[in-house]
C-alpha atoms as a PDB file:
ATOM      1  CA  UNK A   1       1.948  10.033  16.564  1.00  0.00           C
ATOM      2  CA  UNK A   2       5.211   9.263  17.793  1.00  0.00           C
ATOM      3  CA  UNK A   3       5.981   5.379  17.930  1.00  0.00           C
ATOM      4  CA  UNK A   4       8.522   5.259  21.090  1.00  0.00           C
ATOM      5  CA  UNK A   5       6.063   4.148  23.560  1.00  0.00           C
ATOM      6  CA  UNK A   6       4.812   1.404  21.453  1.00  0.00           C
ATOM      7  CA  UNK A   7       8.275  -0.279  19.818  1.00  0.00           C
ATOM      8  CA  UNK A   8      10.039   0.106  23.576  1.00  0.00           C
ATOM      9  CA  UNK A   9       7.119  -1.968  25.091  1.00  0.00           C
ATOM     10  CA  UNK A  10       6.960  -4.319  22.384  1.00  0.00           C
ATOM     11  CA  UNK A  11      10.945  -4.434  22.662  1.00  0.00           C
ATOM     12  CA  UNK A  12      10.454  -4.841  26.719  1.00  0.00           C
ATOM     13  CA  UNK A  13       8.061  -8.025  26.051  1.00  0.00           C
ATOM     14  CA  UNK A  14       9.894  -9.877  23.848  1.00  0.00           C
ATOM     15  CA  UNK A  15      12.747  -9.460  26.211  1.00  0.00           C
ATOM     16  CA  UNK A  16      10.820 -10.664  28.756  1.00  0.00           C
ATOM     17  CA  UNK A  17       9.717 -14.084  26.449  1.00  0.00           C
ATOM     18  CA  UNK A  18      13.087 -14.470  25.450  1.00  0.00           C
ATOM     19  CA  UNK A  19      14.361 -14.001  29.335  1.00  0.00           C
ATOM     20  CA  UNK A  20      11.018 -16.948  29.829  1.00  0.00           C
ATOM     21  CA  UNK A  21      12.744 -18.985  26.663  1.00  0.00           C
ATOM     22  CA  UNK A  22      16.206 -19.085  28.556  1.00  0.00           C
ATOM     23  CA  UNK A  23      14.918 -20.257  31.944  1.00  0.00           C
ATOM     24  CA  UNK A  24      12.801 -23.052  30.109  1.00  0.00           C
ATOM     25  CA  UNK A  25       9.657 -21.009  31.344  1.00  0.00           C
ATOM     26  CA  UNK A  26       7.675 -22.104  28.371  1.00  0.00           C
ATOM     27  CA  UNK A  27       4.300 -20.771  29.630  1.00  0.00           C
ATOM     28  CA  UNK A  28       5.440 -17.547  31.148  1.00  0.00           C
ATOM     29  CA  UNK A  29       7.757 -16.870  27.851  1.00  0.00           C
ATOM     30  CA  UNK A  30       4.453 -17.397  25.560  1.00  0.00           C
ATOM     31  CA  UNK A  31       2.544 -14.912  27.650  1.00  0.00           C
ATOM     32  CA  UNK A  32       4.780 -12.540  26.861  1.00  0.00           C
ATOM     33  CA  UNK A  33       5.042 -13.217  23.456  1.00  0.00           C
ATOM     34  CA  UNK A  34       0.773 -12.622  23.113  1.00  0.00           C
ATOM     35  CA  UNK A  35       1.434  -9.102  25.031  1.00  0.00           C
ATOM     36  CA  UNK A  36       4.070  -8.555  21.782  1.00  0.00           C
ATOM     37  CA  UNK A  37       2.026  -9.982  19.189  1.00  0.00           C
ATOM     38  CA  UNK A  38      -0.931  -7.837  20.650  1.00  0.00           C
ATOM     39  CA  UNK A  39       1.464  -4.405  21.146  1.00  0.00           C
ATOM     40  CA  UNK A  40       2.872  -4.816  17.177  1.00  0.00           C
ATOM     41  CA  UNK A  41      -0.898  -3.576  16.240  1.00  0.00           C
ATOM     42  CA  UNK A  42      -0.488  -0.256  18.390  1.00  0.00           C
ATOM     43  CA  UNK A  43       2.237   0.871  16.026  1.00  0.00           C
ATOM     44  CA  UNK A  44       1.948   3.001  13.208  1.00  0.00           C
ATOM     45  CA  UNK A  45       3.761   1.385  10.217  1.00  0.00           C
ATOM     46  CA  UNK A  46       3.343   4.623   7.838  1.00  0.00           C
ATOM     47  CA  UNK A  47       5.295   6.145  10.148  1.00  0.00           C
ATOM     48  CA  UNK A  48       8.421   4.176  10.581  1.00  0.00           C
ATOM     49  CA  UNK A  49      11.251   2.713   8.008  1.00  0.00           C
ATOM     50  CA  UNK A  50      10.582   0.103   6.215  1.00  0.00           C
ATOM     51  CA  UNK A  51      13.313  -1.923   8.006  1.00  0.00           C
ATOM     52  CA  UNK A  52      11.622  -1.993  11.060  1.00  0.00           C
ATOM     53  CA  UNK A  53       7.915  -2.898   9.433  1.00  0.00           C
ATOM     54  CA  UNK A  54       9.859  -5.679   8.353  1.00  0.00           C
ATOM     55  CA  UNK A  55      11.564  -6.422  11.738  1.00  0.00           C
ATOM     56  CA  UNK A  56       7.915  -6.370  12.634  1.00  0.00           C
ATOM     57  CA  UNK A  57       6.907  -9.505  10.157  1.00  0.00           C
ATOM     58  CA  UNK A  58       9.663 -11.123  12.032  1.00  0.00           C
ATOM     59  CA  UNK A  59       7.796 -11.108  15.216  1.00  0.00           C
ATOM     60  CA  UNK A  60       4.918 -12.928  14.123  1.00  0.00           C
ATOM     61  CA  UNK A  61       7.448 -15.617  12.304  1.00  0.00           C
ATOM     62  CA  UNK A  62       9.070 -16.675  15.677  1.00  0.00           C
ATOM     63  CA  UNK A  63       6.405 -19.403  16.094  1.00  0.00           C
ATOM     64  CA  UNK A  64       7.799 -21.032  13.354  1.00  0.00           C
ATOM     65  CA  UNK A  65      10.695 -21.631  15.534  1.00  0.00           C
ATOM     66  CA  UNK A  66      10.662 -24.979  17.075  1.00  0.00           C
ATOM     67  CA  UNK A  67      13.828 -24.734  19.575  1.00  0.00           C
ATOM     68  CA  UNK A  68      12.645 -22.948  22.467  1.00  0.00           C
ATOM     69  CA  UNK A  69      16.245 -22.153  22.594  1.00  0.00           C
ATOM     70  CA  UNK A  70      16.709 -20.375  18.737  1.00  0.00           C
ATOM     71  CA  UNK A  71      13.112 -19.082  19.892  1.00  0.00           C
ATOM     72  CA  UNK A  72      14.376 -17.228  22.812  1.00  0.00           C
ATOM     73  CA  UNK A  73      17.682 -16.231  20.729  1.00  0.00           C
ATOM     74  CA  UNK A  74      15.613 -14.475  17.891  1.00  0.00           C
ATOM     75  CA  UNK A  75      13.354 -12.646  20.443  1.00  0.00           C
ATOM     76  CA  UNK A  76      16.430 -11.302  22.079  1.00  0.00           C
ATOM     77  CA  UNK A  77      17.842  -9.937  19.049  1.00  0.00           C
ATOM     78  CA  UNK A  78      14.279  -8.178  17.844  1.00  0.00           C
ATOM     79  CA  UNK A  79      14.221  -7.218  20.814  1.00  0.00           C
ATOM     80  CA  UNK A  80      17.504  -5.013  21.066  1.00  0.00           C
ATOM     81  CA  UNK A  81      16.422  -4.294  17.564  1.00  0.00           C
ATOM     82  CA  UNK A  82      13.316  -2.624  18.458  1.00  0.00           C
ATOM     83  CA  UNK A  83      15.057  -0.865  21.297  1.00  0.00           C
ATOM     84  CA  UNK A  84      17.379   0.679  18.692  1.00  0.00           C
ATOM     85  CA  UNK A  85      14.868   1.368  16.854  1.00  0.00           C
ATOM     86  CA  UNK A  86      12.306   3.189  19.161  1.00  0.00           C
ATOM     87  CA  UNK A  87      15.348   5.384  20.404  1.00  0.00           C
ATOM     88  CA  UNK A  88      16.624   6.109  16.949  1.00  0.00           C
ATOM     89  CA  UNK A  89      12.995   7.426  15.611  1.00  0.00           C
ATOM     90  CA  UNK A  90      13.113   9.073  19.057  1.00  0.00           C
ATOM     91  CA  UNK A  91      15.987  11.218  18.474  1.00  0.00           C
ATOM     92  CA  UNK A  92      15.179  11.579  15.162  1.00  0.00           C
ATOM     93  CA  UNK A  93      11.895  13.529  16.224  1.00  0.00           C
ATOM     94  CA  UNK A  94      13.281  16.470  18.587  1.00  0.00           C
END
């Protein structure tokens, strides 16, 4: 089962809760971050390197995060990380 699908929608919703974290759209930018925590659980973590199973522990730590700010900052960055990711496993494949 290929894993693209999955990691580039999960990467596409915390860009949209970090995009929600920047504009001080608290409600909107926690939606999104329920459609991520609820997309990590679609992807196959036997099938992926362990960096990004533990990029994917990271996700579920951002509510730890206080500063809506440093909030929006880390889901940006896992974000473009997943991105990476999904397109390196991907290429990878053909």
């Amino acid at each position: 089962m290929s894993n693209y699908i999955p990691l580039s929608s999960l990467a596409m919703d915390l860009k949209r809760a970090a995009i929600g974290y920047h504009r001080n759209s608290i409600k909107s930018a926690d939606r999104f971050y329920q459609e991520a925590l609820k997309r990590k659980q679609e992807i196959d973590t036997k099938s992926i390197p362990p960096y990004v199973v533990n990029l994917l522990n990271e996700v579920g730590e951002l509510t730890e995060i206080k500063n809506d700010s440093e909030k929006g900052e880390k889901a940006l960055l896992l974000s473009t990380l997943f991105q990476n990711a999904a397109i390196s496993l991907e290429n990878d494949r053909k």
